[in-house]
Protein backbone atom coordinates (compact mmCIF):
# COMPACT_ATOMS: atom_id res chain seq x y z
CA UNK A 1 -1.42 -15.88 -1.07
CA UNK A 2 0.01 -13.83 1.52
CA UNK A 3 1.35 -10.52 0.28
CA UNK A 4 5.03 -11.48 2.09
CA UNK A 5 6.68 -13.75 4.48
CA UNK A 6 9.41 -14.04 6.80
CA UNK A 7 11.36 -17.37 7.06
CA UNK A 8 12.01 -17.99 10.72
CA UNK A 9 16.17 -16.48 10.33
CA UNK A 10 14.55 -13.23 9.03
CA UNK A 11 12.28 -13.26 10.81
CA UNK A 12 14.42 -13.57 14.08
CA UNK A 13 16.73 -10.73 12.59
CA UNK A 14 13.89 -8.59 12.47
CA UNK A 15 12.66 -9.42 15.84
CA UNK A 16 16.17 -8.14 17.20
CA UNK A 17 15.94 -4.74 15.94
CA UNK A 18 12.45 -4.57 17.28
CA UNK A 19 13.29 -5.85 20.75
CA UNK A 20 14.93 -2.42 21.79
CA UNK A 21 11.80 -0.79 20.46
CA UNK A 22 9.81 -2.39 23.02
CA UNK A 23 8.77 0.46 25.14
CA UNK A 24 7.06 1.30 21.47
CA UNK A 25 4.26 -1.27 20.91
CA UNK A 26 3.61 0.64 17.69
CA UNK A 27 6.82 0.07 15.69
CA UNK A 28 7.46 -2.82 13.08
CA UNK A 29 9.41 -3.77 9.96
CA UNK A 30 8.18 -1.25 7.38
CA UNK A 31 8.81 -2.52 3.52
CA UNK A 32 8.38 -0.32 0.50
CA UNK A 33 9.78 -0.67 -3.11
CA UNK A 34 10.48 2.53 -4.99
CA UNK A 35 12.10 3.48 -8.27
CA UNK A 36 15.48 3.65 -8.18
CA UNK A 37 19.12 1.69 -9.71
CA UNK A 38 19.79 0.56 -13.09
CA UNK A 39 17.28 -1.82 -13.21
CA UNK A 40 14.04 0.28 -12.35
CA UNK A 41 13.04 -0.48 -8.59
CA UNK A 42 14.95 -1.25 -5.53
CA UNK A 43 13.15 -2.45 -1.45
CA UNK A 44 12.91 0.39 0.86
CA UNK A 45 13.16 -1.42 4.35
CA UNK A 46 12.94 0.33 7.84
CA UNK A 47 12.15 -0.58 11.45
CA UNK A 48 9.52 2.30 11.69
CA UNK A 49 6.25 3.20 12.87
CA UNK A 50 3.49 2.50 10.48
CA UNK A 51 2.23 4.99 7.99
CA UNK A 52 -1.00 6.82 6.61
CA UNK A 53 -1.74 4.15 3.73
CA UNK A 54 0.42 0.94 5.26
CA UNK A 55 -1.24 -1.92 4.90
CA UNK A 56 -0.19 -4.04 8.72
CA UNK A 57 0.16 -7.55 9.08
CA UNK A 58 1.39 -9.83 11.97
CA UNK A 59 4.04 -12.60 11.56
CA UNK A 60 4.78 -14.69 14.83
CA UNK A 61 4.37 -11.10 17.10
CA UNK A 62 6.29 -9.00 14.64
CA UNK A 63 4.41 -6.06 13.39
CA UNK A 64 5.12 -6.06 9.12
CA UNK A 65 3.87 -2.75 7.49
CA UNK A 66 3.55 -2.74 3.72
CA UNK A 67 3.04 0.48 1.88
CA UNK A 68 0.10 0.24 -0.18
CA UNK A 69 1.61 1.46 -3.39
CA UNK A 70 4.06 -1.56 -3.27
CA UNK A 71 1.84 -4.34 -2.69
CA UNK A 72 1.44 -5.39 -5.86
CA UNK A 73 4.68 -5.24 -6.37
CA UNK A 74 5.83 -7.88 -3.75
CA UNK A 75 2.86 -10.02 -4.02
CA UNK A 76 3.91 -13.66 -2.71
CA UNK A 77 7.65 -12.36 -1.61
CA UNK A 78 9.13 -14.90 0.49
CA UNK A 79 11.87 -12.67 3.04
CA UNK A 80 15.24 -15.15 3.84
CA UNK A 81 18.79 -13.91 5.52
CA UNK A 82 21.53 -14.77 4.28
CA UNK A 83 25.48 -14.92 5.84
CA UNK A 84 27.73 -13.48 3.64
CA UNK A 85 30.63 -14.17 5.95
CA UNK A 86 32.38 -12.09 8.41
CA UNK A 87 29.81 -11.77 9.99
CA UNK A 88 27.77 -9.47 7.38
CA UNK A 89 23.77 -10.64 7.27
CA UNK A 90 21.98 -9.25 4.83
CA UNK A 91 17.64 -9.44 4.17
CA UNK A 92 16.50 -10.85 0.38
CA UNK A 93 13.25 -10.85 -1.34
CA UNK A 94 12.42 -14.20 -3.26
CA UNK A 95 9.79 -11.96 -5.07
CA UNK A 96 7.89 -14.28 -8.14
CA UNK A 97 7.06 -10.72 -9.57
CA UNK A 98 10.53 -9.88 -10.14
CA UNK A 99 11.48 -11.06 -13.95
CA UNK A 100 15.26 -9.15 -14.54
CA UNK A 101 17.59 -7.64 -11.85
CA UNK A 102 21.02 -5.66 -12.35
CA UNK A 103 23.82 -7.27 -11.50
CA UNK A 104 24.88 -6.15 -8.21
CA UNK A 105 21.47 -7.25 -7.12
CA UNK A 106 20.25 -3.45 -5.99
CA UNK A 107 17.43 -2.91 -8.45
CA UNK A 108 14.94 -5.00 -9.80
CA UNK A 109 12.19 -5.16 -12.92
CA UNK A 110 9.13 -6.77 -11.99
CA UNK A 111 6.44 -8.49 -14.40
CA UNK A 112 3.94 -5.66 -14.56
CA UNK A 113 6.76 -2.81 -16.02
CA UNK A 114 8.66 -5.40 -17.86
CA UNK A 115 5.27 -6.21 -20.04
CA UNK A 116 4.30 -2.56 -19.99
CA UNK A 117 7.07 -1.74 -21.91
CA UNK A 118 6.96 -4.35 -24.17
């Protein structure tokens, strides 16, 4: 299972903030999850240059780097865009790990805490 994909509108959305970067071979679409919100952990997402411990993957010529600490964490994600009208776009995880979120979608609980504190 790959550890995350981009459906072709992210991953075109991506590819646009990358395509000013182009005199930088080395920079990609950087995501981390760390803890933070109501709900314990939130995506940390940045068109970056990789770092120390990424772990980099290739989707259709974009560069993804995943921090290694937060593999585990997306496992399987499946990245989509959605419109929310005028004109606002905005990047979502379909993440199977996630099992409770808060309820203006920041943060997120995902399987491994949730059972951990149970």
């Amino acid at each position: 299972m790959p550890i995350i994909t981009l459906t072709e509108a992210a991953h075109a959305h991506v590819q646009s903030f990358l395509e000013p970067l182009s005199a930088s071979p080395t920079a990609g679409f950087r995501v981390a999850v760390k803890k933070s919100g109501c709900s314990g952990f939130a995506y940390i997402l940045d068109i970056t240059e990789p770092q120390k411990d990424d772990v980099c993957l290739t989707q259709k010529g974009v560069q993804i780097f995943i921090a290694a600490d937060s593999i585990k964490k997306i496992q399987g994600s499946i990245v989509d865009l959605i419109d929310k009208g005028t004109g606002q776009k905005q990047l979502v995880f379909n993440n199977p790990n996630v099992v409770d979120a808060c309820g203006c979608g920041e943060s997120f609980v995902i399987k491994e805490e949730n059972e951990k504190g149970a």
